[in-house]
N, C-alpha and C. Protein backbone atom coordinates (compact mmCIF):
# COMPACT_ATOMS: atom_id res chain seq x y z
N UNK A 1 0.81 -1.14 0.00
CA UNK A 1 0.00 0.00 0.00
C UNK A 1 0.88 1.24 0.00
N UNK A 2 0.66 2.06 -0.90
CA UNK A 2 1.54 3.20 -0.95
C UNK A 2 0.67 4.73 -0.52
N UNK A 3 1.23 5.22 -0.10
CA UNK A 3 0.38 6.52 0.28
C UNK A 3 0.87 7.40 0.00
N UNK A 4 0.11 8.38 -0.48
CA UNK A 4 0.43 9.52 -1.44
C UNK A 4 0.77 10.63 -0.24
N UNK A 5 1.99 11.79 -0.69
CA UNK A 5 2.13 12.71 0.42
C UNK A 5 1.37 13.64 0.47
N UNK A 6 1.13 14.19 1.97
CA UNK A 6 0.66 15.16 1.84
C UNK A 6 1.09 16.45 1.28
N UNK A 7 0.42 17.54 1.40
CA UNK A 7 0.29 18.95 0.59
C UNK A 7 1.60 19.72 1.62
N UNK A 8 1.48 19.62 2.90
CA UNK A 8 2.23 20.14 3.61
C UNK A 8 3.67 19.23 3.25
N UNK A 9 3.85 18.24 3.07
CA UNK A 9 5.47 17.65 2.37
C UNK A 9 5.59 17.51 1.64
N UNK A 10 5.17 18.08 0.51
CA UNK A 10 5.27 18.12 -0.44
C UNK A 10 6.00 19.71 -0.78
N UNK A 11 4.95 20.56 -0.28
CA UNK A 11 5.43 21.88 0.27
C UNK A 11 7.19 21.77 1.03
N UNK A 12 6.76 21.26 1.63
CA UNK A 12 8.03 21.32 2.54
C UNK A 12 9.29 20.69 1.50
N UNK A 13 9.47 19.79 0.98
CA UNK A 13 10.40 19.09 0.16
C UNK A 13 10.46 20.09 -1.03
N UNK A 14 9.53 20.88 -1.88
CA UNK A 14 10.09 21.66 -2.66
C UNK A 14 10.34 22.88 -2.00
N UNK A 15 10.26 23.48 -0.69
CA UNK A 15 11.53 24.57 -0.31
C UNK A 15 12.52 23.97 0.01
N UNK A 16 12.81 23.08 0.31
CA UNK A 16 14.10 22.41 0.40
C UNK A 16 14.94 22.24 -0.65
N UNK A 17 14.29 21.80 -1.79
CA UNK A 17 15.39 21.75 -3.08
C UNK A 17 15.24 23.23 -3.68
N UNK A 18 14.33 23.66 -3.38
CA UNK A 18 14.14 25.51 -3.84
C UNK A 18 15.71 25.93 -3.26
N UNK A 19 15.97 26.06 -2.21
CA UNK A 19 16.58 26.44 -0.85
C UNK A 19 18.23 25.84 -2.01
N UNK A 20 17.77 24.34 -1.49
CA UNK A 20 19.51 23.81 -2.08
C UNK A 20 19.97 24.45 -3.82
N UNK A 21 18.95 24.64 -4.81
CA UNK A 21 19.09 25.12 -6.01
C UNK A 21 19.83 26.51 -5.68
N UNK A 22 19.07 27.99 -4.96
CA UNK A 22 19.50 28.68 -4.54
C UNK A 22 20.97 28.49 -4.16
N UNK A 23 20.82 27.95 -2.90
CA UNK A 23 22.53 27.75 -2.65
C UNK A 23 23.46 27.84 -3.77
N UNK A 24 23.36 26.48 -4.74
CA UNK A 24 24.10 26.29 -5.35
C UNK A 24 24.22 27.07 -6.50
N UNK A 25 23.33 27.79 -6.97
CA UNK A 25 23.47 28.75 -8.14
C UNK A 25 24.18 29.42 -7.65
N UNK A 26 23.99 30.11 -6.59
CA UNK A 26 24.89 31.41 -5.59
C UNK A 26 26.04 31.45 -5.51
N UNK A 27 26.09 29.99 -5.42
CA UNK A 27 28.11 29.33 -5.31
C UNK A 27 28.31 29.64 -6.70
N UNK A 28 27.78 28.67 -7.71
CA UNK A 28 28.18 28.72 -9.09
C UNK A 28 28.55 30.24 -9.71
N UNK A 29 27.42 31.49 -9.08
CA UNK A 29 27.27 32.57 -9.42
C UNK A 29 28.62 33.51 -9.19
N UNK A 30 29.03 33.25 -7.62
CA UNK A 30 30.19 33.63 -7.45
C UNK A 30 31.57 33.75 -8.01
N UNK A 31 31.28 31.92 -8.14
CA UNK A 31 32.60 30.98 -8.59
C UNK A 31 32.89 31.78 -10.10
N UNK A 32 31.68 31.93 -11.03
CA UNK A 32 31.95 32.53 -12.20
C UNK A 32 31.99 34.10 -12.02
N UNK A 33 31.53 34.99 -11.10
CA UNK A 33 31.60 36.27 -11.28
C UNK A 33 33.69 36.64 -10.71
N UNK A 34 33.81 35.49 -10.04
CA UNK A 34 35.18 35.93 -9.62
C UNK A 34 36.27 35.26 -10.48
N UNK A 35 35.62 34.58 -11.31
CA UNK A 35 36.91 34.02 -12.53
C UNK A 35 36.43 35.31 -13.69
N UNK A 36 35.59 35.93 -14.09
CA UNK A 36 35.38 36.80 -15.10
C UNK A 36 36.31 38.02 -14.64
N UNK A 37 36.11 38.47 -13.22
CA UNK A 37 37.02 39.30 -12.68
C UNK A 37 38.34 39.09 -12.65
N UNK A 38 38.83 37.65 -12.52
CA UNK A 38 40.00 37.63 -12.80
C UNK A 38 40.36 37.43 -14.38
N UNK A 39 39.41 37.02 -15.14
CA UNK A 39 39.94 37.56 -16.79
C UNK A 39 40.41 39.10 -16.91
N UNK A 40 39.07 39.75 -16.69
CA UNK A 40 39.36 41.24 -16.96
C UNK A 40 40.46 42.09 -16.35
N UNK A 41 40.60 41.61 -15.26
CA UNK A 41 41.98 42.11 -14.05
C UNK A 41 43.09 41.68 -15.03
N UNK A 42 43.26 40.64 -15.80
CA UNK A 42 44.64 40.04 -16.29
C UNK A 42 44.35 40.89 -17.76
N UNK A 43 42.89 40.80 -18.37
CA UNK A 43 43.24 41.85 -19.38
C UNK A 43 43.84 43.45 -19.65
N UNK A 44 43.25 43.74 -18.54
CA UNK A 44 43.74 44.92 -18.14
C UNK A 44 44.95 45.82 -17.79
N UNK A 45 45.96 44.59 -16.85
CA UNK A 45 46.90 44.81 -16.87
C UNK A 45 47.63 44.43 -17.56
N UNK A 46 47.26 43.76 -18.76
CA UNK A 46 48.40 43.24 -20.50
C UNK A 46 48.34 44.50 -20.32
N UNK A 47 47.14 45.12 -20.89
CA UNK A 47 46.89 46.25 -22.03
C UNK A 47 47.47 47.55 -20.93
N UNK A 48 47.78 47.84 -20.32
CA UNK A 48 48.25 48.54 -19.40
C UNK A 48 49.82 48.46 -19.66
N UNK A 49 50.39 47.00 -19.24
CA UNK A 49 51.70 47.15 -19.50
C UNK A 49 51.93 47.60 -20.96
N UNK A 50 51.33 47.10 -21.96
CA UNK A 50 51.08 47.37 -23.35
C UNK A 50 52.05 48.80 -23.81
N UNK A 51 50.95 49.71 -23.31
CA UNK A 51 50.25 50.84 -22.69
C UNK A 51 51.95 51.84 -22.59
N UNK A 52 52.69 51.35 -21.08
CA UNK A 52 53.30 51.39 -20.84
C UNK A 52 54.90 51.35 -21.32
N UNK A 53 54.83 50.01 -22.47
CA UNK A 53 55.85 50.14 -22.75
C UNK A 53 55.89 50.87 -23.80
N UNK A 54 55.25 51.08 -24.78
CA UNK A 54 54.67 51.44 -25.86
C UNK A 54 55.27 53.35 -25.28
N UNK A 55 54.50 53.59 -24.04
CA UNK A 55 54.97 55.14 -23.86
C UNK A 55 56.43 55.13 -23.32
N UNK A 56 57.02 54.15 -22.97
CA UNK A 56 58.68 53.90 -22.47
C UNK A 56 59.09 53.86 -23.87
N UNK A 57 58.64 53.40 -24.90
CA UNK A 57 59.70 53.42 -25.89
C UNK A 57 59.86 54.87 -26.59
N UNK A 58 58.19 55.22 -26.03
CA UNK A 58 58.59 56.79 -27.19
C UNK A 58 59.50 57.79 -26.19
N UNK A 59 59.29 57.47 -24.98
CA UNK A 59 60.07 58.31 -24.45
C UNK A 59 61.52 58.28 -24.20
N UNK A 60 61.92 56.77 -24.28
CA UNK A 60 63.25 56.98 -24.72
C UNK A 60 64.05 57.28 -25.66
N UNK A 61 62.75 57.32 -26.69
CA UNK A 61 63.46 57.42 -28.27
C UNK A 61 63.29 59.18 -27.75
N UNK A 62 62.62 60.26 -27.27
CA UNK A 62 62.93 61.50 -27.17
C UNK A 62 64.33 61.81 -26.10
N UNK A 63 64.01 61.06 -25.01
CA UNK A 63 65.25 61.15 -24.34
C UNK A 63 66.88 61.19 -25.25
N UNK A 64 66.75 60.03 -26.12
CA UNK A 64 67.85 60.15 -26.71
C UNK A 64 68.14 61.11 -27.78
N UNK A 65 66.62 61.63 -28.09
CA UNK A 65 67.03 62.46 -29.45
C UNK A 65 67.59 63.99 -29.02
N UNK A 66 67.00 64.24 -27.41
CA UNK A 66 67.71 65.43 -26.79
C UNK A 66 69.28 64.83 -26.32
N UNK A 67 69.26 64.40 -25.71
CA UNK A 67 70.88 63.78 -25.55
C UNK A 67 71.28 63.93 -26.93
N UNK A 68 71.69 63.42 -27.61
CA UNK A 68 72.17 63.76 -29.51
C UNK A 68 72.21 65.58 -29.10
N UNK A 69 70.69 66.34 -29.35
CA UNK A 69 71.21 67.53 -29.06
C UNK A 69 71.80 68.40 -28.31
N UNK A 70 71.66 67.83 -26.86
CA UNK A 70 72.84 68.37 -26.40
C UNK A 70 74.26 68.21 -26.59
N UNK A 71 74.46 67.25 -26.86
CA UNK A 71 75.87 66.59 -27.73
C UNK A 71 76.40 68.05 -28.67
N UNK A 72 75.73 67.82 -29.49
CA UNK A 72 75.54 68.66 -30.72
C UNK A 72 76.24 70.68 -29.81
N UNK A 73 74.94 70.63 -29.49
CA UNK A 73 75.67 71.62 -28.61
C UNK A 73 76.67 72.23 -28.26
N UNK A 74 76.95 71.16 -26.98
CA UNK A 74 77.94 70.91 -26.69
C UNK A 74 79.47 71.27 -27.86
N UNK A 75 79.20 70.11 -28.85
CA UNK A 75 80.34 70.73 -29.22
C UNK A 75 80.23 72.05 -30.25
N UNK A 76 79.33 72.54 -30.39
CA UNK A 76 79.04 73.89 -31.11
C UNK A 76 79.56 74.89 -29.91
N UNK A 77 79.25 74.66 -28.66
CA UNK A 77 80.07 75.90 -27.54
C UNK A 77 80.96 75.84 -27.78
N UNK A 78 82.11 74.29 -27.65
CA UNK A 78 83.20 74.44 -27.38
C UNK A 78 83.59 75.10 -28.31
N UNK A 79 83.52 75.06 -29.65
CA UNK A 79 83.59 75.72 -31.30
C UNK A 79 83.65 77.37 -30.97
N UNK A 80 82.45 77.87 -30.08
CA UNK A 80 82.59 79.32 -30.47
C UNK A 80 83.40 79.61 -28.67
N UNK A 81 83.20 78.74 -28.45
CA UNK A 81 84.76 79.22 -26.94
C UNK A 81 86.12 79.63 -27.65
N UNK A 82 86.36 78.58 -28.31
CA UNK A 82 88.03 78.50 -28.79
C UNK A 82 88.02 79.57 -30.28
N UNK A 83 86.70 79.81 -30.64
CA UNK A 83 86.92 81.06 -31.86
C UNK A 83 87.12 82.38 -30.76
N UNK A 84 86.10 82.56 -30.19
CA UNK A 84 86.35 83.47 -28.85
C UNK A 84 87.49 83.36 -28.63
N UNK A 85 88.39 82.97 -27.91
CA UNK A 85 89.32 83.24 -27.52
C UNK A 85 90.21 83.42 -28.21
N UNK A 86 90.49 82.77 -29.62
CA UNK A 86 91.24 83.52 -30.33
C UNK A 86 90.87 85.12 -31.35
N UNK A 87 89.51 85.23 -31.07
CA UNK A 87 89.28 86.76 -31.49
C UNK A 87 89.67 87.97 -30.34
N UNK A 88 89.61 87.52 -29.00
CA UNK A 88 90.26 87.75 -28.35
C UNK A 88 91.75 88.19 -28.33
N UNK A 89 92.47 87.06 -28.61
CA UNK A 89 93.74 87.35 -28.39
C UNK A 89 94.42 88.07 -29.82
N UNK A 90 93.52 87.94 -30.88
CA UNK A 90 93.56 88.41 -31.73
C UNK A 90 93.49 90.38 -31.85
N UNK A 91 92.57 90.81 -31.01
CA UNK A 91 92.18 92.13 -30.69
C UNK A 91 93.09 92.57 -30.05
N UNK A 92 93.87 91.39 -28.93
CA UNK A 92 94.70 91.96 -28.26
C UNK A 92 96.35 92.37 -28.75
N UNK A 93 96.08 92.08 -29.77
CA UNK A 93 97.58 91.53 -30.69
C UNK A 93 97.82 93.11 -31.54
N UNK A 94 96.18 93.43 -32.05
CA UNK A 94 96.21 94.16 -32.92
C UNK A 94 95.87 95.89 -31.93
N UNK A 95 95.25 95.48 -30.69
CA UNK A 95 95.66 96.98 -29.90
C UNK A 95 96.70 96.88 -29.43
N UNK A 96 97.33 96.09 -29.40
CA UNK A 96 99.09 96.68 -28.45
C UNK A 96 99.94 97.03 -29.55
N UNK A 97 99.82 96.35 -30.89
CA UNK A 97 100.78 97.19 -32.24
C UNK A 97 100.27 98.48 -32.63
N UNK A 98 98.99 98.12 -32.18
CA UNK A 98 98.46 99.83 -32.82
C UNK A 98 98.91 101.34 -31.38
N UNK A 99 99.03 100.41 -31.01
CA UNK A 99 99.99 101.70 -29.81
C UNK A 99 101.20 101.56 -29.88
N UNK A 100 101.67 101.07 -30.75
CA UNK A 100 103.03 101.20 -31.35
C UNK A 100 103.93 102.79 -31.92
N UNK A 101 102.96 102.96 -32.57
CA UNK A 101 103.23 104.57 -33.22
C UNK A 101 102.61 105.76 -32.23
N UNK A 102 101.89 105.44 -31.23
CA UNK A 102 101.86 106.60 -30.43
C UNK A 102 102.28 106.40 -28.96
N UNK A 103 103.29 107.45 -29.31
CA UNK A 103 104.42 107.05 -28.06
C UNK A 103 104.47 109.07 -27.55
N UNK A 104 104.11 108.22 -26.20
CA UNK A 104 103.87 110.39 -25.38
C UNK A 104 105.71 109.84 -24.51
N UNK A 105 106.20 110.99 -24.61
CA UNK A 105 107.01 111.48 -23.98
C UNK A 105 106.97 112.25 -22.95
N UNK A 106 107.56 112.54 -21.99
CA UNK A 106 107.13 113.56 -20.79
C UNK A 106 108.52 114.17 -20.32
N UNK A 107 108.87 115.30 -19.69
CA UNK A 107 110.04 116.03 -18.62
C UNK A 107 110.52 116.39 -20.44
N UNK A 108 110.25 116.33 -21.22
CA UNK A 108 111.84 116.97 -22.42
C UNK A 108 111.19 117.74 -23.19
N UNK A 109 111.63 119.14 -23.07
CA UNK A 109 110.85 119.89 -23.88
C UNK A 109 110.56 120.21 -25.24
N UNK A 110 109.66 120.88 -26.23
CA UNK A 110 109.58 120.60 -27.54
C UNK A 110 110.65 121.44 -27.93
N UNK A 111 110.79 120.88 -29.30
CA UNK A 111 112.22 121.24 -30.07
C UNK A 111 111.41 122.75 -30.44
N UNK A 112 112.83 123.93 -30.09
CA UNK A 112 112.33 125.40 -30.96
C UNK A 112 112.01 124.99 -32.41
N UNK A 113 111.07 126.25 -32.08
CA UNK A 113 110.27 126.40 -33.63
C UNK A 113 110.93 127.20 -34.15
């Protein structure tokens, strides 16, 4: 003889698997919302380092292209230092001969007129 359940356990047995379904979607729900987060976290930081090196390369390629110009520079000063100094010593060459021909005398008086 088999007897059919009642309304009240019947009730009762489907909140129970209601209840356990819940649970387990919740887990499942998690389990996948925190592996999607860890996709996007790992995509993110590719494209970041990406990102990164991508602006490290341009900036070293400027870094170096000012280094080159200061180089450049550089030896363009030293160029007008050492013209300098010989326009210099050059000026100095040509005012001490040019006070060559004017020569003051003093104490001797002028020759009669």
């Amino acid at each position: 003889m088999t007897t059919t359940p009642s309304t009240r356990e019947v009730k009762r047995v489907s909140d129970l698997v209601d209840s356990q379904l819940r649970l387990s979607f919740d887990k499942m729900k998690e389990e996948f919302l925190g592996a999607v987060k860890q996709d996007i976290l790992a995509a993110i930081k590719a494209e970041v380092r990406h990102e990164l090196d991508q602006f490290k390369s341009s900036f070293q390629a400027e870094v170096d292209e000012l280094k080159h110009t200061i180089a450049v520079k550089d030896e363009e000063l030293t160029t007008l230092k050492v013209r300098l100094a010989e326009a210099e010593n050059h000026a100095d060459r040509n005012e001490q001969y040019s006070r060559k021909h004017c020569l003051l005398v003093f104490g001797i008086p002028p020759p009669p007129s």
